[in-house]
C-alpha atoms as a PDB file:
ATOM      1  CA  UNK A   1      32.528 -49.205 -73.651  1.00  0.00           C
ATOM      2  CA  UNK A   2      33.406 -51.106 -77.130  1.00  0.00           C
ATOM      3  CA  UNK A   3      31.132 -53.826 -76.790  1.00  0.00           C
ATOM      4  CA  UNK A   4      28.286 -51.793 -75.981  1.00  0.00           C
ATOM      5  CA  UNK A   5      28.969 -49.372 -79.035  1.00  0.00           C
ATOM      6  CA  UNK A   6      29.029 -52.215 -81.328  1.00  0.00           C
ATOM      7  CA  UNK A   7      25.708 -53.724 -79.871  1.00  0.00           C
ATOM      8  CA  UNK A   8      24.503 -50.577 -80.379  1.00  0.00           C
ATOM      9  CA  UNK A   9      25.805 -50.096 -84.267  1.00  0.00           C
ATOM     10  CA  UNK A  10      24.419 -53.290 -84.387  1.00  0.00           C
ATOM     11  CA  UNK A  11      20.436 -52.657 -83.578  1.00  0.00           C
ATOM     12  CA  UNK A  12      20.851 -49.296 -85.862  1.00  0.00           C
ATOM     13  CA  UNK A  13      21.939 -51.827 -89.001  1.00  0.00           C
ATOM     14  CA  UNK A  14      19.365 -54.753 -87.525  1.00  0.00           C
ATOM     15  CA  UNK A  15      22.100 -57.001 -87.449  1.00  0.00           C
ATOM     16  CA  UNK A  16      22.451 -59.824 -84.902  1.00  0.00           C
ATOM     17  CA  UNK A  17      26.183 -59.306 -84.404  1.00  0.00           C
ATOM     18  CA  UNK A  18      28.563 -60.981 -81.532  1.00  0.00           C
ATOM     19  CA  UNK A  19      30.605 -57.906 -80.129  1.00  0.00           C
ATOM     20  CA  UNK A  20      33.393 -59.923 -78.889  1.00  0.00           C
ATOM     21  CA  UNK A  21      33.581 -61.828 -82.397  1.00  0.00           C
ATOM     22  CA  UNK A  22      33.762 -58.516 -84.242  1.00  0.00           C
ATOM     23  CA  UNK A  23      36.469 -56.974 -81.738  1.00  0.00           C
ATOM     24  CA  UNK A  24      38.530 -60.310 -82.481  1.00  0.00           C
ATOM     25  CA  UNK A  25      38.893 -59.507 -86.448  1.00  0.00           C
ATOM     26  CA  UNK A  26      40.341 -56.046 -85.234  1.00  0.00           C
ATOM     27  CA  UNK A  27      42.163 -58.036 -82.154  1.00  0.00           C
ATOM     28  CA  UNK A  28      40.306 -55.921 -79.782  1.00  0.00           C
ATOM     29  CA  UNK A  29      39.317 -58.367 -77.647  1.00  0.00           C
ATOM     30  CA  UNK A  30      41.294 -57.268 -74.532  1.00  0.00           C
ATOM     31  CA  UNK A  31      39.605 -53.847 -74.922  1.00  0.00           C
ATOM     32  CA  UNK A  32      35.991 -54.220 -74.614  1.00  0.00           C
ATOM     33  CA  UNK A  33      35.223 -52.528 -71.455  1.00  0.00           C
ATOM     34  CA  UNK A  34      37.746 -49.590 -72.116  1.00  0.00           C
ATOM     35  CA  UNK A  35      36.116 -46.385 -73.452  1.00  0.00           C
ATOM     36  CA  UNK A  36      36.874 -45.278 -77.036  1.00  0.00           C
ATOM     37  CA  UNK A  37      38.994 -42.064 -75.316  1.00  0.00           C
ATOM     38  CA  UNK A  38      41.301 -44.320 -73.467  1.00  0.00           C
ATOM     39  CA  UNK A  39      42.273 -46.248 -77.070  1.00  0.00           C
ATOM     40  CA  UNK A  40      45.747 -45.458 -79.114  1.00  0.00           C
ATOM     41  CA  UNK A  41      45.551 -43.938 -81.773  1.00  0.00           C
ATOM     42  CA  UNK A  42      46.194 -47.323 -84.198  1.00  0.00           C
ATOM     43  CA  UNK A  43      42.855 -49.096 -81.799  1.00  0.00           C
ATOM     44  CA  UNK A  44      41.005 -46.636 -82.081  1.00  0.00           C
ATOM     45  CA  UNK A  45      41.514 -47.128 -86.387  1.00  0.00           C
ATOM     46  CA  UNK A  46      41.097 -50.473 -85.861  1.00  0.00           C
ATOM     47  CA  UNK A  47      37.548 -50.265 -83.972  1.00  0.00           C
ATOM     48  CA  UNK A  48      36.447 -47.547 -86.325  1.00  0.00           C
ATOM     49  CA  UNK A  49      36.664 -50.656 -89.313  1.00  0.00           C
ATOM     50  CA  UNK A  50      34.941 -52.400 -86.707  1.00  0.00           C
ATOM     51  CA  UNK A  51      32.147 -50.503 -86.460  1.00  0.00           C
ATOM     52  CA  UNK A  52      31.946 -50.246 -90.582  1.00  0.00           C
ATOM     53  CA  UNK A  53      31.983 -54.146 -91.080  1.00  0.00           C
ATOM     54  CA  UNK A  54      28.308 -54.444 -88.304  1.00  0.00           C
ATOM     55  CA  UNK A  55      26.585 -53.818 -92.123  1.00  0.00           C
ATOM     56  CA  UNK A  56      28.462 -55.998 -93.907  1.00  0.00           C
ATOM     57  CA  UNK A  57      29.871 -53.665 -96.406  1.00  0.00           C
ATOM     58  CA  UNK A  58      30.459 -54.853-100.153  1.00  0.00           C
ATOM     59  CA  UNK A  59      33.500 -51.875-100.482  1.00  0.00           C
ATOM     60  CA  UNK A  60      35.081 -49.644 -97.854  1.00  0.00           C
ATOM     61  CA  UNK A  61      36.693 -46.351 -98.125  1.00  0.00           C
ATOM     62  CA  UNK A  62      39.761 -45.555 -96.113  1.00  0.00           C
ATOM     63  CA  UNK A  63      41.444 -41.804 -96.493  1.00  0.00           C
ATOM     64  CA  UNK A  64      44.889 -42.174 -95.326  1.00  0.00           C
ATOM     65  CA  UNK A  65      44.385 -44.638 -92.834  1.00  0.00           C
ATOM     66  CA  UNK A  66      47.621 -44.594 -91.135  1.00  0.00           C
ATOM     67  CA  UNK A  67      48.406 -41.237 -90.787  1.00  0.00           C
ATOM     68  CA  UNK A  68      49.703 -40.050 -87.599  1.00  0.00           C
ATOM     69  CA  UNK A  69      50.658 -44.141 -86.612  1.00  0.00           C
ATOM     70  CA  UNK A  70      53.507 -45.830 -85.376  1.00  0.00           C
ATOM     71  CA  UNK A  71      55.466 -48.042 -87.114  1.00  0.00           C
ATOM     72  CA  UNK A  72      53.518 -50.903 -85.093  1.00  0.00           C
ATOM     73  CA  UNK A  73      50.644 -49.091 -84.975  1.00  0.00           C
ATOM     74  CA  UNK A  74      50.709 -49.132 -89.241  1.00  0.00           C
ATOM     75  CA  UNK A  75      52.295 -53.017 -89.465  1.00  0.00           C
ATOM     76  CA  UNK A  76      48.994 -53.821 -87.548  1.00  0.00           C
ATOM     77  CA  UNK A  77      46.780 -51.644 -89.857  1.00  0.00           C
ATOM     78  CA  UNK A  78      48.294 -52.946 -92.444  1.00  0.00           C
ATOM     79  CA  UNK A  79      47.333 -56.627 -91.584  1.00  0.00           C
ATOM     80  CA  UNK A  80      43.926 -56.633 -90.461  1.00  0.00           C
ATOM     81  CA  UNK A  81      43.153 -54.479 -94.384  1.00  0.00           C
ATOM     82  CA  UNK A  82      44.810 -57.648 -96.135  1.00  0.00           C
ATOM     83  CA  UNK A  83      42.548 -59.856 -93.915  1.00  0.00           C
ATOM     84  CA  UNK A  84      39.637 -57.641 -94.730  1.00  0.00           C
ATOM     85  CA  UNK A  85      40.314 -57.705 -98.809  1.00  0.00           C
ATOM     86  CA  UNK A  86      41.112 -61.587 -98.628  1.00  0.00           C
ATOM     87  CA  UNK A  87      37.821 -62.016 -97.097  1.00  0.00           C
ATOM     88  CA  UNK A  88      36.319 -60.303-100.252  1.00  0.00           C
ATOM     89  CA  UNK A  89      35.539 -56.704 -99.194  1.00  0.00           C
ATOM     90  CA  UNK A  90      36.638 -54.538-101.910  1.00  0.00           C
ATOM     91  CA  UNK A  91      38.826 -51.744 -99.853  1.00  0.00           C
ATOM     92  CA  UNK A  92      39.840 -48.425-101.570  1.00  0.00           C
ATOM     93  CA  UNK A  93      42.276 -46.689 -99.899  1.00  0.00           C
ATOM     94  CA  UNK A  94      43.914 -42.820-100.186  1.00  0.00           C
ATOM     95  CA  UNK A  95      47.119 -42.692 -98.971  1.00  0.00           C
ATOM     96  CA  UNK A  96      50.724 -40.959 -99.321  1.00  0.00           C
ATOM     97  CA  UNK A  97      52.908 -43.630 -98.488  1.00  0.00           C
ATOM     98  CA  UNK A  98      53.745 -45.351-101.460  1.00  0.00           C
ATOM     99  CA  UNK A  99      55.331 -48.423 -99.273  1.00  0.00           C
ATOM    100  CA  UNK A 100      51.475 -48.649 -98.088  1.00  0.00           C
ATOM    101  CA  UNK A 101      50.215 -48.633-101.473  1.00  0.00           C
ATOM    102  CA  UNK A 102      52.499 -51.460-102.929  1.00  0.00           C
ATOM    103  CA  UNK A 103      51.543 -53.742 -99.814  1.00  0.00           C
ATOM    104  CA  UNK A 104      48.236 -53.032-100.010  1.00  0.00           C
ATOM    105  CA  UNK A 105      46.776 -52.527-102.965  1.00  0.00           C
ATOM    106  CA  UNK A 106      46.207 -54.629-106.360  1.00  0.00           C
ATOM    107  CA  UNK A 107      45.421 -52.020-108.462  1.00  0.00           C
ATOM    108  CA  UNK A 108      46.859 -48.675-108.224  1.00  0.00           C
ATOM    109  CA  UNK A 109      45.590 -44.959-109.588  1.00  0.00           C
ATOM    110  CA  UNK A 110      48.328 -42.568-109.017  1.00  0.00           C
ATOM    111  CA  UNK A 111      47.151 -38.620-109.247  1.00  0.00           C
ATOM    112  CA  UNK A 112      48.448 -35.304-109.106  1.00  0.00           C
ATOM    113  CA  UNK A 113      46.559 -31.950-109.249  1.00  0.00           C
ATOM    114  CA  UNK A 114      43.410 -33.874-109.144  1.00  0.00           C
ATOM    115  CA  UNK A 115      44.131 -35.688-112.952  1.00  0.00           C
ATOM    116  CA  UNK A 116      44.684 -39.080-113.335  1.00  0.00           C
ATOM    117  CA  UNK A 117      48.634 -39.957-114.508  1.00  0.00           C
ATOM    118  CA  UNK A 118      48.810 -43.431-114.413  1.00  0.00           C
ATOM    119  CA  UNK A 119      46.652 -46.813-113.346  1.00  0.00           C
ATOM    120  CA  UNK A 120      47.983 -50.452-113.383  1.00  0.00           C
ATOM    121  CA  UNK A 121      49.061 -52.515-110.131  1.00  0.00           C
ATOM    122  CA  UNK A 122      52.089 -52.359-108.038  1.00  0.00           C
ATOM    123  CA  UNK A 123      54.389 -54.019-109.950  1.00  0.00           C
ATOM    124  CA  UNK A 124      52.921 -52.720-113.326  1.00  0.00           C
ATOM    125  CA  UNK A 125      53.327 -49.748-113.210  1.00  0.00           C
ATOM    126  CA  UNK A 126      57.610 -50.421-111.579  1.00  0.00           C
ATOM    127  CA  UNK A 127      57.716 -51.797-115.166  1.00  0.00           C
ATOM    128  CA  UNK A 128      56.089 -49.333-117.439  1.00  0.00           C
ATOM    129  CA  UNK A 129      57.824 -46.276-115.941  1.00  0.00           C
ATOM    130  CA  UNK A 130      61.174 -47.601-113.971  1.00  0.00           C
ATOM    131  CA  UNK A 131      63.139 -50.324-114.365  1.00  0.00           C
ATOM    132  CA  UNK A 132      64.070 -53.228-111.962  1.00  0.00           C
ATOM    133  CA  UNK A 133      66.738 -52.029-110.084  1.00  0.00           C
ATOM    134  CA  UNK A 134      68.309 -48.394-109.055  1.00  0.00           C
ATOM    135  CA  UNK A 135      71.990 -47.466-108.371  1.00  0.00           C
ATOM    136  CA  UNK A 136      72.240 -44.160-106.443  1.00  0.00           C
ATOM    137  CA  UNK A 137      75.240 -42.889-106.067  1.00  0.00           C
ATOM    138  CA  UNK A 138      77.144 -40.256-104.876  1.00  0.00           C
ATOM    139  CA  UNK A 139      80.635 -38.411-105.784  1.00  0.00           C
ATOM    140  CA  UNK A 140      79.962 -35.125-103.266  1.00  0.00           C
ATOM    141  CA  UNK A 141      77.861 -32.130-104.243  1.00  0.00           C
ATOM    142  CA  UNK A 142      80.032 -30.522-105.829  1.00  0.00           C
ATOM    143  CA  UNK A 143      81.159 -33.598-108.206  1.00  0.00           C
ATOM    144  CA  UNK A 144      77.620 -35.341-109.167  1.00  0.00           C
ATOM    145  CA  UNK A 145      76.775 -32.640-112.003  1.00  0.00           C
ATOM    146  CA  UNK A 146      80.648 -32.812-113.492  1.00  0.00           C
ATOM    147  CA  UNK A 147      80.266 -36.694-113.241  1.00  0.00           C
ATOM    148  CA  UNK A 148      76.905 -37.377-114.784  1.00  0.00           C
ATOM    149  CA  UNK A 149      77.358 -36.554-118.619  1.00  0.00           C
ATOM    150  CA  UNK A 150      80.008 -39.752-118.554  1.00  0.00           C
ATOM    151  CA  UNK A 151      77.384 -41.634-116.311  1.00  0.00           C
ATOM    152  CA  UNK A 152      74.964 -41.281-119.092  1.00  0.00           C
ATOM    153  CA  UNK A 153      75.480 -43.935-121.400  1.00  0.00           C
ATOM    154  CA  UNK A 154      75.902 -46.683-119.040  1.00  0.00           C
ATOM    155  CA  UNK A 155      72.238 -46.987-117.826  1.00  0.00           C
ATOM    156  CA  UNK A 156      68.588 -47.061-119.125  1.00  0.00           C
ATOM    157  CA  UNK A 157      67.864 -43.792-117.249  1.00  0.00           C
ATOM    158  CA  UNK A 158      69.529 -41.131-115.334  1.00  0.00           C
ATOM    159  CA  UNK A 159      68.541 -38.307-112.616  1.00  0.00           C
ATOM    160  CA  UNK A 160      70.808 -35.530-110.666  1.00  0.00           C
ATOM    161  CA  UNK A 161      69.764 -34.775-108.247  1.00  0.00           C
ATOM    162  CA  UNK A 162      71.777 -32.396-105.893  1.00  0.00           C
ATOM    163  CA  UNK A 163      72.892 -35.246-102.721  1.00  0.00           C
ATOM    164  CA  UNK A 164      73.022 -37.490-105.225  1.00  0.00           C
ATOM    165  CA  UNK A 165      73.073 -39.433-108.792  1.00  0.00           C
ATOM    166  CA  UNK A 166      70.109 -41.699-109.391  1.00  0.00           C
ATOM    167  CA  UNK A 167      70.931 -44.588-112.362  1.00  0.00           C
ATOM    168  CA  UNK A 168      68.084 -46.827-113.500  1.00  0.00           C
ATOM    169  CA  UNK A 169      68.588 -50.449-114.959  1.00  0.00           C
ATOM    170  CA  UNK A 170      67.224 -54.123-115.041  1.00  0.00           C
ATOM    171  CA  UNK A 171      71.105 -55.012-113.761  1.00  0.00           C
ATOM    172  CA  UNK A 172      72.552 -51.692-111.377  1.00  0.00           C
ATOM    173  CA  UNK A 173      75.215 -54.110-109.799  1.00  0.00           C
ATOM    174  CA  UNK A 174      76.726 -54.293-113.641  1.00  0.00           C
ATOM    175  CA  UNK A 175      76.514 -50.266-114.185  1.00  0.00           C
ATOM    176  CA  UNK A 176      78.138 -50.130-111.087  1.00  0.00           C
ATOM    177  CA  UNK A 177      81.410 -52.728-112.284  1.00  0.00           C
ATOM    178  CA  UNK A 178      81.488 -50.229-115.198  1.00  0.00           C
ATOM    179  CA  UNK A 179      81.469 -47.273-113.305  1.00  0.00           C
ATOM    180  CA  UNK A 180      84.965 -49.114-111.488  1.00  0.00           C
ATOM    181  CA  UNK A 181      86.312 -50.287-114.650  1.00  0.00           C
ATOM    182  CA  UNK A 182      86.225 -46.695-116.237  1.00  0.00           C
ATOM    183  CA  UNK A 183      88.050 -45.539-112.704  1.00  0.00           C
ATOM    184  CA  UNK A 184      85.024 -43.303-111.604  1.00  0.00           C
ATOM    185  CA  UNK A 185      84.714 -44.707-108.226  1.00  0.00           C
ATOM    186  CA  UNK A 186      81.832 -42.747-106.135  1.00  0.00           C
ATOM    187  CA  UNK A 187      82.040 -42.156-102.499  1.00  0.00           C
ATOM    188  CA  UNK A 188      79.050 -44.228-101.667  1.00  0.00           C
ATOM    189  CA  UNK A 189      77.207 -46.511-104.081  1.00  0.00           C
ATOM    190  CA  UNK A 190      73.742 -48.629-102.921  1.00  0.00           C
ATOM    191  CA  UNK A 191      71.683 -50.677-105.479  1.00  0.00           C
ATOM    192  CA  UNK A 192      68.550 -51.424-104.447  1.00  0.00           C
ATOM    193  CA  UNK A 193      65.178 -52.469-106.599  1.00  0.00           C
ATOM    194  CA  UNK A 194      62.947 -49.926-108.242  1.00  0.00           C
ATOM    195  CA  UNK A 195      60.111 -48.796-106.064  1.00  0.00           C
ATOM    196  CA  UNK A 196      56.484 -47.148-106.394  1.00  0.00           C
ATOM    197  CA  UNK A 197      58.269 -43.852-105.035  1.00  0.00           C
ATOM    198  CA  UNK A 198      60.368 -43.740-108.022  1.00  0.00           C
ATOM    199  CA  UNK A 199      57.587 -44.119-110.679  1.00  0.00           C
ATOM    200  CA  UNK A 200      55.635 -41.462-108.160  1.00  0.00           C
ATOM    201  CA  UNK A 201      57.959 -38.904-108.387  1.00  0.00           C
ATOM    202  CA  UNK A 202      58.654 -39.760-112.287  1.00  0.00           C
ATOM    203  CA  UNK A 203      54.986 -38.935-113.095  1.00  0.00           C
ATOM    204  CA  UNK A 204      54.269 -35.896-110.299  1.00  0.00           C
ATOM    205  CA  UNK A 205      57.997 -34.379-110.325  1.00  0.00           C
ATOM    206  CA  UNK A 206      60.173 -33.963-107.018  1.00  0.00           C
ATOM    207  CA  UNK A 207      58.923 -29.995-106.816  1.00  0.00           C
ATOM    208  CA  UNK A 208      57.527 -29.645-103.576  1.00  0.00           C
ATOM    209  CA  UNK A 209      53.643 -29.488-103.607  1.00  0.00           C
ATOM    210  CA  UNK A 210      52.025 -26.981-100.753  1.00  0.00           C
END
């Protein structure tokens, strides 16, 4: 069972480690007489940190840590890395999901084709190759590439993409009271704030990668 793998991790490091303790920082607890087989796949994440921190690491490496989780399953994840990092284990982390990456992490490296493109943190990086805010709109397929040269001038950026018109700007909610006042009114209009995906797929490109 759990406890008895950690007390065995434990006399392989010669460390004088509480099992239930250590199966509390993953929240584990419950689980200590259940075999590693009968664990979810999010547990069975969670004990495998478990079983890392017995040595008292100074970093840890995590390759796409939440791959294959549930939303839950990843919220969870998510928490017990913070918990981990505030405790002052440097963690370095692969991963795909650029929501994970701005949560996470305090300083990003973002690659593609095995080069480095850019490095700052989360928030750094939003501001040296986006902008604070994104209007996407959309005027139908078959309007959004007739539309966009008179879109043009009223933002910082612009991308057309074929569902849809993407418009970047510190203020999208006053690009999109000029888009009404010059009487091009799209057919669905959301401004939301400029994310790690955008500067991702600014940097890498939106062709598909096998």
């Amino acid at each position: 069972n759990l406890k008895q793998i950690i007390a065995l991790f434990s006399g392989l490091y010669n460390k004088d480690i509480d099992p239930m303790a250590l199966l509390d920082t993953v929240n584990l607890r419950d689980k200590a007489k259940n075999k590693f087989k009968q664990l979810s796949g999010g547990q069975k994440q969670r004990f495998s940190i478990a079983t890392t921190l017995i040595n008292e690491p100074r970093i840890i490496f995590l390759d796409e840590p939440t791959t294959g989780l549930d939303p839950q399953a990843r919220r969870n994840l998510w928490d017990l890395i913070k918990n981990i990092r505030d405790a002052g284990t440097t963690v370095i982390i692969t991963t795909h999901y650029m929501d994970e990456a701005e949560q996470l992490c305090d300083r990003l490296i973002v690659m593609d084709k095995g080069s480095i493109m850019a490095e700052n943190s989360p928030a750094g990086l939003i501001r040296e190759y986006s902008s604070k805010e994104v209007l996407e709109v959309r005027f139908g397929s078959e309007r959004n590439e007739t539309v966009a040269p008179e879109l043009k001038s009223l933002c910082d950026r612009m991308e057309v993409l074929p569902d849809r018109i993407l418009m970047y700007s510190d203020d999208a909610e006053s690009v999109l009271e000029n888009l009404h006042q010059r009487n091009l009114k799209p057919v669905t209009s959301l401004v939301r704030r400029s994310s790690l995906e955008d500067v991702f797929l600014r940097l890498t490109g939106r062709s598909l990668v096998e």
